[in-house]
C-alpha atoms as a PDB file:
ATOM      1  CA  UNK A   1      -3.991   4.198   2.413  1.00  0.00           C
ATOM      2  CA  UNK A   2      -3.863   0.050   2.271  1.00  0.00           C
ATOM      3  CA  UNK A   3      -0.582  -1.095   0.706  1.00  0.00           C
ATOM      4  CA  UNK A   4       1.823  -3.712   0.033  1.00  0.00           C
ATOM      5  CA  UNK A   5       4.774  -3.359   0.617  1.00  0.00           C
ATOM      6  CA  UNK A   6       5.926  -5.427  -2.727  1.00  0.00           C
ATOM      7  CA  UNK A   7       3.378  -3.392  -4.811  1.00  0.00           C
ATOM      8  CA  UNK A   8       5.377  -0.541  -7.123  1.00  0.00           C
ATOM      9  CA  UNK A   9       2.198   1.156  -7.711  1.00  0.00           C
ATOM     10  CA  UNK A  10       1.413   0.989  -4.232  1.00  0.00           C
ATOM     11  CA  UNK A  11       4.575   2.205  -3.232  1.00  0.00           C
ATOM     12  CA  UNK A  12       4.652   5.510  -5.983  1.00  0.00           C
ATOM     13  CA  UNK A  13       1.129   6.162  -4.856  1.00  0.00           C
ATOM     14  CA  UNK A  14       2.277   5.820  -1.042  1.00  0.00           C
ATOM     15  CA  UNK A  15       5.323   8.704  -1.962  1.00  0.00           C
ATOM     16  CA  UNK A  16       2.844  10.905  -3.690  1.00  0.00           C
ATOM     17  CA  UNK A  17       0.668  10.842  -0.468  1.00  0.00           C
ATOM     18  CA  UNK A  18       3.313  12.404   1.699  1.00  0.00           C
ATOM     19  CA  UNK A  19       3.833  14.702  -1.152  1.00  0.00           C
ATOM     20  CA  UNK A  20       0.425  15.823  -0.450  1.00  0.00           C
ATOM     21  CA  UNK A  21       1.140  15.991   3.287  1.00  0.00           C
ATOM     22  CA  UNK A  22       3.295  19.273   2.381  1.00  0.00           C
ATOM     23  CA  UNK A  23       0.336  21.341   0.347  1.00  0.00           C
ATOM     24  CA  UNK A  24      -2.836  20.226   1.606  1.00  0.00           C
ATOM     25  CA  UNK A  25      -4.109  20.081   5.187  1.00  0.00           C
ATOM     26  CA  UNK A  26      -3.525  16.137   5.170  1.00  0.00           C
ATOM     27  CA  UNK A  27      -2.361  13.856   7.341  1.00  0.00           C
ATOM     28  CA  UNK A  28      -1.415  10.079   5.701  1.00  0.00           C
ATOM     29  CA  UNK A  29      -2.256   6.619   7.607  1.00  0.00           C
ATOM     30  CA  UNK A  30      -1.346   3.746   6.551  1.00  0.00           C
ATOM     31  CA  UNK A  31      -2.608   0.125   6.902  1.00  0.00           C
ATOM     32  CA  UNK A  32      -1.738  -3.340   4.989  1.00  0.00           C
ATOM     33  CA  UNK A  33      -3.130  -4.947   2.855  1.00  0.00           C
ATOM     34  CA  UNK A  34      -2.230  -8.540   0.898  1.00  0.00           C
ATOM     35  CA  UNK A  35      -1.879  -8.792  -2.827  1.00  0.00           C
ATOM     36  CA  UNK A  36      -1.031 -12.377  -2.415  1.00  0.00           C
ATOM     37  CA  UNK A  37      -4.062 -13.103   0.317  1.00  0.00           C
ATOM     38  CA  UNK A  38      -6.304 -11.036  -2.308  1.00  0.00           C
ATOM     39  CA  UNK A  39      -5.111 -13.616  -5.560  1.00  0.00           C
ATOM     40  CA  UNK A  40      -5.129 -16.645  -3.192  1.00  0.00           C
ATOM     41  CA  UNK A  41      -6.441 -19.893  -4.955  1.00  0.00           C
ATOM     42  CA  UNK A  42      -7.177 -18.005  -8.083  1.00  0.00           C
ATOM     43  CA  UNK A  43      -6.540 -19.829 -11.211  1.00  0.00           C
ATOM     44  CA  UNK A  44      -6.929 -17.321 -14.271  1.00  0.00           C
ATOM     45  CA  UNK A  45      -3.582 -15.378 -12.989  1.00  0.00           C
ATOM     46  CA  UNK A  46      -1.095 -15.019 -15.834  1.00  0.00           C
ATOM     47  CA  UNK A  47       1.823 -16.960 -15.042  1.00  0.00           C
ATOM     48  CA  UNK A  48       4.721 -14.079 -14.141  1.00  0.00           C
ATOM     49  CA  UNK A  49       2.103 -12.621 -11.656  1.00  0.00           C
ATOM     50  CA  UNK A  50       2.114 -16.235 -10.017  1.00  0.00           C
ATOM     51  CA  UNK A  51       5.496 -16.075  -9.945  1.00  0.00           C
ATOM     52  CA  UNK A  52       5.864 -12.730  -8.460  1.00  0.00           C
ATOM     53  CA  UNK A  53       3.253 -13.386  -5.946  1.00  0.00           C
ATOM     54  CA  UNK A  54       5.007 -16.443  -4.076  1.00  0.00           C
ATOM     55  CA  UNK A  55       7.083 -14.072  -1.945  1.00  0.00           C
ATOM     56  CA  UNK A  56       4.415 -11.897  -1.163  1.00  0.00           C
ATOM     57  CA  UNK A  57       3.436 -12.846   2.054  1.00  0.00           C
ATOM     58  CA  UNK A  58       6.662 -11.948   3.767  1.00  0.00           C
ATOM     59  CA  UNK A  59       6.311  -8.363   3.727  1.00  0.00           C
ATOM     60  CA  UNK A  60       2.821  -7.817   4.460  1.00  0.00           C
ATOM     61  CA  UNK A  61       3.115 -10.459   7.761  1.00  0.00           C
ATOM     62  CA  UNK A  62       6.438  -8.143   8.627  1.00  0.00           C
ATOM     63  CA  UNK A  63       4.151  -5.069   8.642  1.00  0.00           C
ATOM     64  CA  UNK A  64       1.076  -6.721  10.067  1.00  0.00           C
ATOM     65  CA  UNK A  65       3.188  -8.270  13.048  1.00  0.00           C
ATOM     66  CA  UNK A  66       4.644  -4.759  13.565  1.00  0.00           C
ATOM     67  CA  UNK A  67       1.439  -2.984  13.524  1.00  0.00           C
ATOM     68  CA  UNK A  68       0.335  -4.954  16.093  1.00  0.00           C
ATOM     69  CA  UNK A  69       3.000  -5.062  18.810  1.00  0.00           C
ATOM     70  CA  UNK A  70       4.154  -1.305  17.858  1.00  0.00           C
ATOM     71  CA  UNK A  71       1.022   0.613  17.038  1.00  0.00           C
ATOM     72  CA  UNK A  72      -0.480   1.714  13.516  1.00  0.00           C
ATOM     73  CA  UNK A  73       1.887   5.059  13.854  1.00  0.00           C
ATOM     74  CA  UNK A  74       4.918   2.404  13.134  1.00  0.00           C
ATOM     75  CA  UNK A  75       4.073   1.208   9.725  1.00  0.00           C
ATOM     76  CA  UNK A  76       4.392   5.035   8.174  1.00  0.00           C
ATOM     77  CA  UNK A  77       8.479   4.703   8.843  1.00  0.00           C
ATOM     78  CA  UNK A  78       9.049   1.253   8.351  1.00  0.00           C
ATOM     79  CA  UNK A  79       6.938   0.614   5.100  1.00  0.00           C
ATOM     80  CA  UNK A  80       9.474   3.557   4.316  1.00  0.00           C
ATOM     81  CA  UNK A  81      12.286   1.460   5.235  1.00  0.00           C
ATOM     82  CA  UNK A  82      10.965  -1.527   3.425  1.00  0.00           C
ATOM     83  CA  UNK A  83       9.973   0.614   0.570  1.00  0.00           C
ATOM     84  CA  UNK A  84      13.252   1.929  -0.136  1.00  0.00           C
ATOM     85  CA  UNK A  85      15.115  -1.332  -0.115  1.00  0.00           C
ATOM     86  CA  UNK A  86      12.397  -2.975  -2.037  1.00  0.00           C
ATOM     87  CA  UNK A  87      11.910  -0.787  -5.246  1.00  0.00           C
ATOM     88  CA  UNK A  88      14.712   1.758  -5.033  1.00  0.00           C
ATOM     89  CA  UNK A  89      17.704  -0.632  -3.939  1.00  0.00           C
ATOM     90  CA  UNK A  90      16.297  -3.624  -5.280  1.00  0.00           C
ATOM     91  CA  UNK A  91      17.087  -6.027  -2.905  1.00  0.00           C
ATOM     92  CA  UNK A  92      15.913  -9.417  -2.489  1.00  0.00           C
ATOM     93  CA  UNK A  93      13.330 -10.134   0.017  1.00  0.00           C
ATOM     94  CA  UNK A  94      14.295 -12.045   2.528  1.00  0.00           C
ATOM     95  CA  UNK A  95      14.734 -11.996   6.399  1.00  0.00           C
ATOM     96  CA  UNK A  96      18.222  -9.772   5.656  1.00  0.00           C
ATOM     97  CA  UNK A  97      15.810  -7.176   4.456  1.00  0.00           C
ATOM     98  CA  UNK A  98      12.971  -7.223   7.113  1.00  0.00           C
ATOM     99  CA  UNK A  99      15.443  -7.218   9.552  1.00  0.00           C
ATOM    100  CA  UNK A 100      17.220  -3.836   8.588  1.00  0.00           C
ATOM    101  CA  UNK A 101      13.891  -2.105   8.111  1.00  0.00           C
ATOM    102  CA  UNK A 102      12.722  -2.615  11.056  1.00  0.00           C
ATOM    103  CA  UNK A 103      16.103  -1.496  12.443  1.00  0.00           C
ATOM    104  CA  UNK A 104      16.220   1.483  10.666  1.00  0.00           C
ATOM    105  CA  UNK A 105      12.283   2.171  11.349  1.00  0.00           C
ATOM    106  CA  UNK A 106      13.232   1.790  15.199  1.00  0.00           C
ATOM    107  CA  UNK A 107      10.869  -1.418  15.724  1.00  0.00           C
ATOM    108  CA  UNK A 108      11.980  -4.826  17.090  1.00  0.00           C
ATOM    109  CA  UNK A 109      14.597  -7.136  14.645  1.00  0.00           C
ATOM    110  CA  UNK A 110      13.214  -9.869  16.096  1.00  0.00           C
ATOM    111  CA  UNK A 111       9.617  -9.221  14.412  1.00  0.00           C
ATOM    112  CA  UNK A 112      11.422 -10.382  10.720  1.00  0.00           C
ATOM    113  CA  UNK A 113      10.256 -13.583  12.120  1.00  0.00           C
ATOM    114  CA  UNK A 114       6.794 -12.551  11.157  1.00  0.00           C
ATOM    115  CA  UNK A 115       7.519 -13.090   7.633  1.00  0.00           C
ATOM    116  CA  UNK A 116       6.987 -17.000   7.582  1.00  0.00           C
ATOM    117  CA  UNK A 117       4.957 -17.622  10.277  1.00  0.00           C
ATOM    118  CA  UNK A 118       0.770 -17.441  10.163  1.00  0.00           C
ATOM    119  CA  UNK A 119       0.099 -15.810  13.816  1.00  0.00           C
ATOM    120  CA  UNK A 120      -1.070 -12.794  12.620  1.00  0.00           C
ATOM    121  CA  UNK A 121      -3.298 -13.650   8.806  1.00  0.00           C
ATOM    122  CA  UNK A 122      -6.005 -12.919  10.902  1.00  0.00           C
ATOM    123  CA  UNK A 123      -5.282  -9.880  11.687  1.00  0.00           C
ATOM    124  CA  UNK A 124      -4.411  -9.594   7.795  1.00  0.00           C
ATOM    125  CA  UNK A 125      -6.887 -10.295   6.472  1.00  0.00           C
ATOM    126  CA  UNK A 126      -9.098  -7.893   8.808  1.00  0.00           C
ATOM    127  CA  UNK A 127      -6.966  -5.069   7.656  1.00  0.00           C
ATOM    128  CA  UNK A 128      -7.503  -6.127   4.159  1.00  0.00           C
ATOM    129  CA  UNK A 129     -10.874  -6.222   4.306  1.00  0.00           C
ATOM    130  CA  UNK A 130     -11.092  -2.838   5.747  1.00  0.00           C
ATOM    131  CA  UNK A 131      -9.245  -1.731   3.081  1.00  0.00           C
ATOM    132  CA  UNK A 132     -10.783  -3.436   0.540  1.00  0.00           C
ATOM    133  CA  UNK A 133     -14.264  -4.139   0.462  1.00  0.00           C
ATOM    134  CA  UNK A 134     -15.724  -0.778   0.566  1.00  0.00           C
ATOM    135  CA  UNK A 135     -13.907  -0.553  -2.981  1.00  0.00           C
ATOM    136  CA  UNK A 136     -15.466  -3.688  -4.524  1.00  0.00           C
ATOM    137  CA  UNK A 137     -13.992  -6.659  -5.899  1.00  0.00           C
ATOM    138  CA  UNK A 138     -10.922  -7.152  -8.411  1.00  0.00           C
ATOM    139  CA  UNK A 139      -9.677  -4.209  -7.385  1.00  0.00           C
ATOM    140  CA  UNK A 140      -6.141  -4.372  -5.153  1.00  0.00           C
ATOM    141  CA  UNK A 141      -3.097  -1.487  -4.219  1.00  0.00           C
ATOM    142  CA  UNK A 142      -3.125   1.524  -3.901  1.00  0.00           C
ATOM    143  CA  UNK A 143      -6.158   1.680  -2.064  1.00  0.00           C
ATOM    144  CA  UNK A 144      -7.225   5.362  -0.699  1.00  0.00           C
ATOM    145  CA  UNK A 145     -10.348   5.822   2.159  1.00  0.00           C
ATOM    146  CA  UNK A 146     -10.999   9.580   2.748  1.00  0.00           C
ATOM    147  CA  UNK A 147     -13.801  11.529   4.371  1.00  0.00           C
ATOM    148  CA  UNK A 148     -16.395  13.130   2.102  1.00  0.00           C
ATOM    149  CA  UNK A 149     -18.206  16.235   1.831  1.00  0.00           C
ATOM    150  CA  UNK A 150     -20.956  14.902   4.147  1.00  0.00           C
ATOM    151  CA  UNK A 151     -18.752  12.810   6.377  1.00  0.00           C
ATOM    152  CA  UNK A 152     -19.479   9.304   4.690  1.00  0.00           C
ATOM    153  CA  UNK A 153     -16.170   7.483   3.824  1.00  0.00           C
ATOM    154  CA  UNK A 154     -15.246   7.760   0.030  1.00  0.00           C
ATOM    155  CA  UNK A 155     -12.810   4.625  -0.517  1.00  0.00           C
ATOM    156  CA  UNK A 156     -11.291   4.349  -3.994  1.00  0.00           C
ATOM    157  CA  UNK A 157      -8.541   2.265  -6.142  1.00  0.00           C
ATOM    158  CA  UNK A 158      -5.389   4.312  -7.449  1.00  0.00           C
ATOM    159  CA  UNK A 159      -4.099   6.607  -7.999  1.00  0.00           C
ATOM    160  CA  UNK A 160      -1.857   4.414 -10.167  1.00  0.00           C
ATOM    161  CA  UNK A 161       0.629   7.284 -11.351  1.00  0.00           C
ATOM    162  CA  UNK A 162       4.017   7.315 -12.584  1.00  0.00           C
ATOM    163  CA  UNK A 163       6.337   9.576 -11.933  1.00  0.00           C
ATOM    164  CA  UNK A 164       5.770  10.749  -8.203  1.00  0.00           C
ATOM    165  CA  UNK A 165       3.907  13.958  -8.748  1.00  0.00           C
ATOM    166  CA  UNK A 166       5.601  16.418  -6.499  1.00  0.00           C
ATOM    167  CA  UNK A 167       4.842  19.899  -4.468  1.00  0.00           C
ATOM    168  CA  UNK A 168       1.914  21.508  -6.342  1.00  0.00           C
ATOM    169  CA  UNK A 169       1.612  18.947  -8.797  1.00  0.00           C
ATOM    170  CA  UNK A 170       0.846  16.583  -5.787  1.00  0.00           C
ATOM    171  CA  UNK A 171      -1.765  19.155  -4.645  1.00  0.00           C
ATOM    172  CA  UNK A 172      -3.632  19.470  -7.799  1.00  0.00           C
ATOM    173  CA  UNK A 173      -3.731  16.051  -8.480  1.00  0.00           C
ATOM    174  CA  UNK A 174      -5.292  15.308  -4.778  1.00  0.00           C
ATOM    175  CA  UNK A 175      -7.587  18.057  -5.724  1.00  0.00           C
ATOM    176  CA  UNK A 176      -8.754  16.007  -8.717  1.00  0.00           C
ATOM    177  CA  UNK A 177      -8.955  12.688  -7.476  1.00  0.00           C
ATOM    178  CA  UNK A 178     -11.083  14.197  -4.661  1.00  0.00           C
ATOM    179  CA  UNK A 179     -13.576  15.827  -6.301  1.00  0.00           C
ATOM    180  CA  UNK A 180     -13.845  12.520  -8.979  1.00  0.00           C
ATOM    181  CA  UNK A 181     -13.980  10.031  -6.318  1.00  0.00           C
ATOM    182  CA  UNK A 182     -16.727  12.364  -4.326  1.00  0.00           C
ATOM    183  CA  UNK A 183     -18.769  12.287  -7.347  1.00  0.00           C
ATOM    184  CA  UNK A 184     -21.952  10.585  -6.759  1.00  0.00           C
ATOM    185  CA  UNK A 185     -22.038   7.700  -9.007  1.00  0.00           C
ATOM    186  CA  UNK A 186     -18.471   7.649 -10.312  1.00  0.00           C
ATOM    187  CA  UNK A 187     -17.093   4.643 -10.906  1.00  0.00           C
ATOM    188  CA  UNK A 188     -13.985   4.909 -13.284  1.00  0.00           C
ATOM    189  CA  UNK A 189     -11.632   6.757 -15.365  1.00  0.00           C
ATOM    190  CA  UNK A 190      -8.803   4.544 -16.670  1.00  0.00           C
ATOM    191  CA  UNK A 191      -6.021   5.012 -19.650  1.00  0.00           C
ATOM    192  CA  UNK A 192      -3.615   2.496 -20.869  1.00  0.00           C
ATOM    193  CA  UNK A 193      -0.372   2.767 -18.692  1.00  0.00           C
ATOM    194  CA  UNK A 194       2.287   4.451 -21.016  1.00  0.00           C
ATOM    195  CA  UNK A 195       5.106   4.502 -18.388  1.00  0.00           C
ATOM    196  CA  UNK A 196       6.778   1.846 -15.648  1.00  0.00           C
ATOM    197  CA  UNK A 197       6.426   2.170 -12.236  1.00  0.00           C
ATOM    198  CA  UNK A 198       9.441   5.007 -11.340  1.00  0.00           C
ATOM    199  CA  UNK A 199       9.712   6.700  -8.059  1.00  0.00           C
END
């Protein structure tokens, strides 16, 4: 799964995942991707989305920088850490924030310093673009790659769900977007969101 870390839908998707983890023979990795590097230089953005965007990059350079001095294994716990504080505590985001995550995730403090420098965009945007280009363009978080029937990666956008579906519902709906995504062809299924992004 490609996330960011500042995405909601991302984040309910990500919980859902590990939900899965418990019914199905499934094991979750995760890798970062950049809302803000993926609406760079855009100009048709409505203006709250600018808004929330400017503090974007923070999170995602935490999590790249960790990846990269700790292993991909290290982003499952701390994009739990940063998850948590971000959309269930609602803090601010902010060095405060980075650092305690990657406290609590076990990782180096000292990588909060990530979160406003450029040393690792490259390596960024490379993860992005794994992420995101086998899914096509204006598409974004959650983002989901998974091995199909005849071995050929099936990468698709969403599950953008609300509540977390949990134990068996988790299951089923795995089930689902597994055999849709597999489908030959498919390209979308989409209903107007009734509900906001809850955990």
């Amino acid at each position: 799964m490609w996330f960011d870390p500042k995405c909601p839908w991302a984040w309910i998707a990500s919980r859902w995942l590990l939900e899965v983890e418990r019914v199905r023979d499934v094991r979750v990795r995760f890798h970062v991707m950049s809302l803000a590097m993926l609406n760079d230089g855009r100009a048709d953005l409505e203006e709250w989305y600018r808004e929330w965007l400017k503090d974007a990059w923070g999170p995602v350079r935490v999590a790249v920088a960790a990846e990269r001095k700790c292993g991909n294994e290290a982003l499952r716990d701390l994009y739990t850490a940063l998850g948590t504080r971000i959309h269930l505590d609602r803090e601010p985001l902010g060095r405060e924030l980075y650092a305690a995550a990657l406290a609590e995730a076990g990782l180096p403090v000292e990588l909060a310093d990530a979160a406003g420098s450029t040393e690792h965009d490259e390596a960024l945007r490379l993860s992005h673009h794994a992420g995101l280009d086998p899914v096509g363009e204006d598409l974004g978080t959650p983002t989901i790659h998974v091995p199909g029937p005849d071995g050929r990666t099936i990468a698709f956008f969403g599950p953008v769900v609300s509540p977390v579906p949990r134990g068996e519902a988790a299951g089923r709906l795995w089930d689902g977007v597994l055999l849709t995504a597999g489908t030959e062809g498919f390209s979308e299924l989409k209903r107007a969101r009734t509900r906001p992004a809850v955990s």
